[in-house]
Protein backbone atom coordinates (compact mmCIF):
# COMPACT_ATOMS: atom_id res chain seq x y z
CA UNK A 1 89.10 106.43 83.79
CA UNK A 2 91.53 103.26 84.18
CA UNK A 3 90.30 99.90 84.39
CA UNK A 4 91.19 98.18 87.54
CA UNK A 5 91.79 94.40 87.03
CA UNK A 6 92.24 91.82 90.41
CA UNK A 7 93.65 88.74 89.94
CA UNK A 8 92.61 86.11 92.61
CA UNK A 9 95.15 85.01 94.79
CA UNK A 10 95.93 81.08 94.27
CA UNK A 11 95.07 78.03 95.81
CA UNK A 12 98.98 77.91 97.40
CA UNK A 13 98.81 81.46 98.02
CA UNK A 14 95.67 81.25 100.53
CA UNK A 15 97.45 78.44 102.17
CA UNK A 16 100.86 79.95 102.19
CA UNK A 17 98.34 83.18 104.25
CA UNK A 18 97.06 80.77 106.02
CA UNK A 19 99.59 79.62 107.82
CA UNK A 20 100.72 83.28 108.88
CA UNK A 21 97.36 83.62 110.29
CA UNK A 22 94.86 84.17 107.80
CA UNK A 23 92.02 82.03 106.91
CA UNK A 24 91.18 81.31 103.85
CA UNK A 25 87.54 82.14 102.27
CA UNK A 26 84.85 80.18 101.61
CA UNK A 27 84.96 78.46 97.87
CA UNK A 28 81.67 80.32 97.34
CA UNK A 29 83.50 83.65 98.07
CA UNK A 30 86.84 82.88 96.38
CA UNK A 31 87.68 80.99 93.66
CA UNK A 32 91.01 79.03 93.92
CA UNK A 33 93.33 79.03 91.17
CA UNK A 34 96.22 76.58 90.25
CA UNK A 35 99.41 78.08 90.68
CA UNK A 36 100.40 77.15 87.06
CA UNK A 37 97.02 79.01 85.89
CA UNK A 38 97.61 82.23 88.13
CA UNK A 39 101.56 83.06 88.37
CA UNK A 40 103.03 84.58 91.39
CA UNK A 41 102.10 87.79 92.61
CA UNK A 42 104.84 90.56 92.54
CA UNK A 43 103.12 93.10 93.91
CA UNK A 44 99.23 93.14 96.10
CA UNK A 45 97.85 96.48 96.74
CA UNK A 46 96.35 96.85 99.94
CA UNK A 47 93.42 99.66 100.43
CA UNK A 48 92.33 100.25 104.04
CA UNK A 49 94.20 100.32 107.17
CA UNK A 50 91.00 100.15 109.69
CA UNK A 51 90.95 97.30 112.36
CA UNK A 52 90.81 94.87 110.50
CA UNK A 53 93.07 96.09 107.27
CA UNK A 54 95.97 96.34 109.59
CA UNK A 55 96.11 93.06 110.59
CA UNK A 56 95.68 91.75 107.12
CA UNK A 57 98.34 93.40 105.04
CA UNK A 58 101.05 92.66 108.55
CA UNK A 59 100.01 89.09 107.98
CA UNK A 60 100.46 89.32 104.34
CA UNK A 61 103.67 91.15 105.21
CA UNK A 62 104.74 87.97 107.27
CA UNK A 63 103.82 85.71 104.48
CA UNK A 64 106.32 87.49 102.04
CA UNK A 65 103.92 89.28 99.78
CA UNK A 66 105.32 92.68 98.25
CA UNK A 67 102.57 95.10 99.43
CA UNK A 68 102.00 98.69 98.48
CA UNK A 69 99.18 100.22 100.60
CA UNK A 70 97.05 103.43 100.83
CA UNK A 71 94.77 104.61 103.29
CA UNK A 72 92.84 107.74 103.98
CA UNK A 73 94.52 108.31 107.39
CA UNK A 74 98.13 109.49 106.38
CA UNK A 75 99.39 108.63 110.08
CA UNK A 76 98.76 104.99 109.36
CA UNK A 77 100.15 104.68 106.26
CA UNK A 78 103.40 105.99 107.71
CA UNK A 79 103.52 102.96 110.42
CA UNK A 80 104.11 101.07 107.06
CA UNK A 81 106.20 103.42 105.35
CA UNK A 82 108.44 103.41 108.30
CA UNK A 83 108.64 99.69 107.54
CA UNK A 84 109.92 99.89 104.21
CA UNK A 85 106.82 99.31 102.85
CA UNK A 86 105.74 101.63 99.69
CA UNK A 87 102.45 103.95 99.96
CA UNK A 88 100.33 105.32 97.11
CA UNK A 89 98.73 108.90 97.87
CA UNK A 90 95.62 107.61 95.76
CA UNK A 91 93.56 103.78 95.17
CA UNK A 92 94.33 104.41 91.71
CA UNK A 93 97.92 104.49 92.42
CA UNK A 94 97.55 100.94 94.09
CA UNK A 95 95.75 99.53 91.04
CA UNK A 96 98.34 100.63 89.21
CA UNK A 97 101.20 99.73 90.74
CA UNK A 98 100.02 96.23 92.03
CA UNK A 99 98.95 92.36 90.13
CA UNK A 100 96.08 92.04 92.63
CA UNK A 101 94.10 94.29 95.21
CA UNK A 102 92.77 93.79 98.14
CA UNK A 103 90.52 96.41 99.56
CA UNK A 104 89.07 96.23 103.19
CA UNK A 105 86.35 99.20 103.89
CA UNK A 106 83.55 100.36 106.03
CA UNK A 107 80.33 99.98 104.32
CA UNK A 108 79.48 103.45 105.17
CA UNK A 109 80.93 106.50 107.11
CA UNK A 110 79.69 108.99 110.16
């Protein structure tokens, strides 16, 4: 089984989000990073599409981040693809391709 590491985004890079529209997490939640400890991102993964995954990678989009995304429903993915932006058939694709990941899931299914 591969070991999946995430890298947290830095201090710049949550205000760089910010500024597209995203808020940046509590210190308690997220620990902030200099830029010179944490070098740019190429690539962030993105897992989950739902409501509220949408919106975050298209902000992330807007912010310039390099996203690769997945998501169990194959009809959302390809609003992305159609976008240029690259999908991965499986999470551990993501992980694999990608310097950080970001997943936003339900806590449980029907």
């Amino acid at each position: 089984m591969a070991s999946i590491f995430m890298r947290v985004l830095s201090q710049s890079s949550l205000v760089q989000a910010s500024r597209s529209g995203l808020s940046p997490s509590l210190p308690s939640r997220t620990r902030l990073l200099s830029s010179a400890a944490n070098p740019p991102l190429e690539r962030v993964g993105f897992i989950g599409l739902g409501n509220m995954g949408m919106h975050m990678a298209n902000n992330l989009l807007k912010a310039g981040y390099n996203l690769i995304v997945h998501d169990r429903n194959y009809a959302v993915m390809e609003k992305f693809a159609d976008r240029g932006v690259p999908t991965a058939h499986t999470p551990l694709e993501v992980a694999e391709a990608s310097d950080a990941v970001i997943t936003m899931l339900p806590l449980f299914t029907r």
